[in-house]
PDB file of N, CA and C in Angstrom:
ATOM      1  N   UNK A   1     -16.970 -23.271   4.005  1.00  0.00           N
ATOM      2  CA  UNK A   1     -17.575 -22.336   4.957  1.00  0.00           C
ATOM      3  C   UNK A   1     -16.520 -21.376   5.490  1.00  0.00           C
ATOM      4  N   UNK A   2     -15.099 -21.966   5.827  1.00  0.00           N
ATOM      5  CA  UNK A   2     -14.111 -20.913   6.743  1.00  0.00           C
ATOM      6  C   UNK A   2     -13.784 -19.984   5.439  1.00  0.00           C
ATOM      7  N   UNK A   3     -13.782 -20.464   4.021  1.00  0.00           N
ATOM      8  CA  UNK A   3     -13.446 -19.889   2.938  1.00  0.00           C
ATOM      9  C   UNK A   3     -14.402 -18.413   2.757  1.00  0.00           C
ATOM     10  N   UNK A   4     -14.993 -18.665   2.857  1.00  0.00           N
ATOM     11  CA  UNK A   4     -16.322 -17.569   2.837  1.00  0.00           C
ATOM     12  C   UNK A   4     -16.767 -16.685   4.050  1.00  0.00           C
ATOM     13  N   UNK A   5     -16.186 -17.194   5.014  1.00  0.00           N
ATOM     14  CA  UNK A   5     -15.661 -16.202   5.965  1.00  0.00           C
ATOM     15  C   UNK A   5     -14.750 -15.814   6.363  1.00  0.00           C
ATOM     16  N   UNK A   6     -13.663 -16.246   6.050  1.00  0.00           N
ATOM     17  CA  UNK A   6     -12.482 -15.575   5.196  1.00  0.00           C
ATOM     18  C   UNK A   6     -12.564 -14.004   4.204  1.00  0.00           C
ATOM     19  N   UNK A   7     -13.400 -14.772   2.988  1.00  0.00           N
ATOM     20  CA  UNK A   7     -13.955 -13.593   2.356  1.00  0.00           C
ATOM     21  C   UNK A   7     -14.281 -12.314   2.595  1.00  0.00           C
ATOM     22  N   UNK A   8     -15.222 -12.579   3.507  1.00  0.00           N
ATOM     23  CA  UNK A   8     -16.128 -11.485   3.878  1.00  0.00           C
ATOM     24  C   UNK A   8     -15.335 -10.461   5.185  1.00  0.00           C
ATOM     25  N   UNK A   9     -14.814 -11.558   5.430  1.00  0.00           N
ATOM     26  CA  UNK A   9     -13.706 -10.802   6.471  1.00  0.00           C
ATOM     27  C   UNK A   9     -12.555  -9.585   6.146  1.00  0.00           C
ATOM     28  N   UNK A  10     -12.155 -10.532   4.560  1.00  0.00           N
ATOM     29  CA  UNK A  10     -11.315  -9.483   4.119  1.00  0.00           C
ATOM     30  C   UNK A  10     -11.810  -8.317   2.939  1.00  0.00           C
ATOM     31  N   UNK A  11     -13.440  -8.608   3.364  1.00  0.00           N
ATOM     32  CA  UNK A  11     -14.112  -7.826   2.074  1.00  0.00           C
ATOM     33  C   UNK A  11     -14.657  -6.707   2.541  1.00  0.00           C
ATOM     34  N   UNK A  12     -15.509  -6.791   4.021  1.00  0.00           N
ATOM     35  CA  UNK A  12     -16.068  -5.977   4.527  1.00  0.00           C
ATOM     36  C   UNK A  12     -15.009  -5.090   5.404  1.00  0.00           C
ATOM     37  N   UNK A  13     -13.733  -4.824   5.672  1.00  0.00           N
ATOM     38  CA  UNK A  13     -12.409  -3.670   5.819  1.00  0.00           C
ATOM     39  C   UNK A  13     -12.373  -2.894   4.627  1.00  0.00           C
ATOM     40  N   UNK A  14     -12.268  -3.387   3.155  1.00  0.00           N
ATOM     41  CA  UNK A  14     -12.112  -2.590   2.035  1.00  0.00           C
ATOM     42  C   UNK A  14     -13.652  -1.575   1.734  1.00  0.00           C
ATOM     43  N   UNK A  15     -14.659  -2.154   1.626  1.00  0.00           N
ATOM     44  CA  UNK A  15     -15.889  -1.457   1.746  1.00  0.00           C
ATOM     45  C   UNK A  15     -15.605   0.023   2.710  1.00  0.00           C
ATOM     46  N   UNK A  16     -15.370  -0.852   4.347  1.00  0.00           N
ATOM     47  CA  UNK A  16     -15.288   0.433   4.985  1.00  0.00           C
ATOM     48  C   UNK A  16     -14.213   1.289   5.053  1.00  0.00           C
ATOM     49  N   UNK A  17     -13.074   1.148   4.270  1.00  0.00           N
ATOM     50  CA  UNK A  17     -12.125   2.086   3.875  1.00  0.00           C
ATOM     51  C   UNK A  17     -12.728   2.673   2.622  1.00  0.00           C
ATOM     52  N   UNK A  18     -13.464   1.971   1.702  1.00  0.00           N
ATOM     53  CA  UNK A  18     -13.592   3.054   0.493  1.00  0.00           C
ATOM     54  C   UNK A  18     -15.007   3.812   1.133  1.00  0.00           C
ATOM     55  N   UNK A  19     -15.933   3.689   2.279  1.00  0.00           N
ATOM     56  CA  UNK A  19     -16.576   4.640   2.497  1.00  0.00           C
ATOM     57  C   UNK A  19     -16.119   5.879   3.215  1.00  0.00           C
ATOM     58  N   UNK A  20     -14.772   5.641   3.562  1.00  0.00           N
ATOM     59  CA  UNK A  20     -14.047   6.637   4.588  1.00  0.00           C
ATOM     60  C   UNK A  20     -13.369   7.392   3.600  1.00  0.00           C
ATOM     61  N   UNK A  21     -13.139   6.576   2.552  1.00  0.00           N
ATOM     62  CA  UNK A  21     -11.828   7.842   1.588  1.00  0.00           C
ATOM     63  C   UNK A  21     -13.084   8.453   1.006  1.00  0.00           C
ATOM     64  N   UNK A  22     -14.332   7.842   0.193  1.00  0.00           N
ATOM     65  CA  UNK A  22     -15.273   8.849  -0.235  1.00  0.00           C
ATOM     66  C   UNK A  22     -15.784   9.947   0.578  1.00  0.00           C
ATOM     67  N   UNK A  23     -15.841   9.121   1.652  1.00  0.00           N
ATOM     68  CA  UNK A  23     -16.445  10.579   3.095  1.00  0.00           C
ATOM     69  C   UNK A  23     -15.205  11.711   3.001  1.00  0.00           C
ATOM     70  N   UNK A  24     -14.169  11.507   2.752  1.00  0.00           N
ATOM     71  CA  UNK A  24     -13.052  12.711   2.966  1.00  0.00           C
ATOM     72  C   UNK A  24     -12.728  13.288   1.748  1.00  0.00           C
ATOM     73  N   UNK A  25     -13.024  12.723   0.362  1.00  0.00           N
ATOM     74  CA  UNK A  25     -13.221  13.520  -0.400  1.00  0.00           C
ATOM     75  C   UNK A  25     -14.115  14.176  -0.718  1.00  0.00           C
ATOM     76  N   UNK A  26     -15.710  14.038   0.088  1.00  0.00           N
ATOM     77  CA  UNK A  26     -16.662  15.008  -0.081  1.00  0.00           C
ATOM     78  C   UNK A  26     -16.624  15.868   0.404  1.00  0.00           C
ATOM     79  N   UNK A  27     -15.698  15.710   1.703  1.00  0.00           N
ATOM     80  CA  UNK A  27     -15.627  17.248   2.867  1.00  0.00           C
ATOM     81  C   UNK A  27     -14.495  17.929   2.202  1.00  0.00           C
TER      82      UNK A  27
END
């Protein structure tokens, strides 16, 4: 269980960095 929220912990930062670098290469 801590494994898998672990995971997601360090999964859902990368998501919202690659929606921020796509957002700045569209502008």
């Amino acid at each position: 269980m801590s494994s898998f929220r672990t995971r997601s912990f360090l999964v859902w930062p990368h998501i919202h960095l690659s929606m921020c670098i796509s957002a700045t290469l569209n502008c």
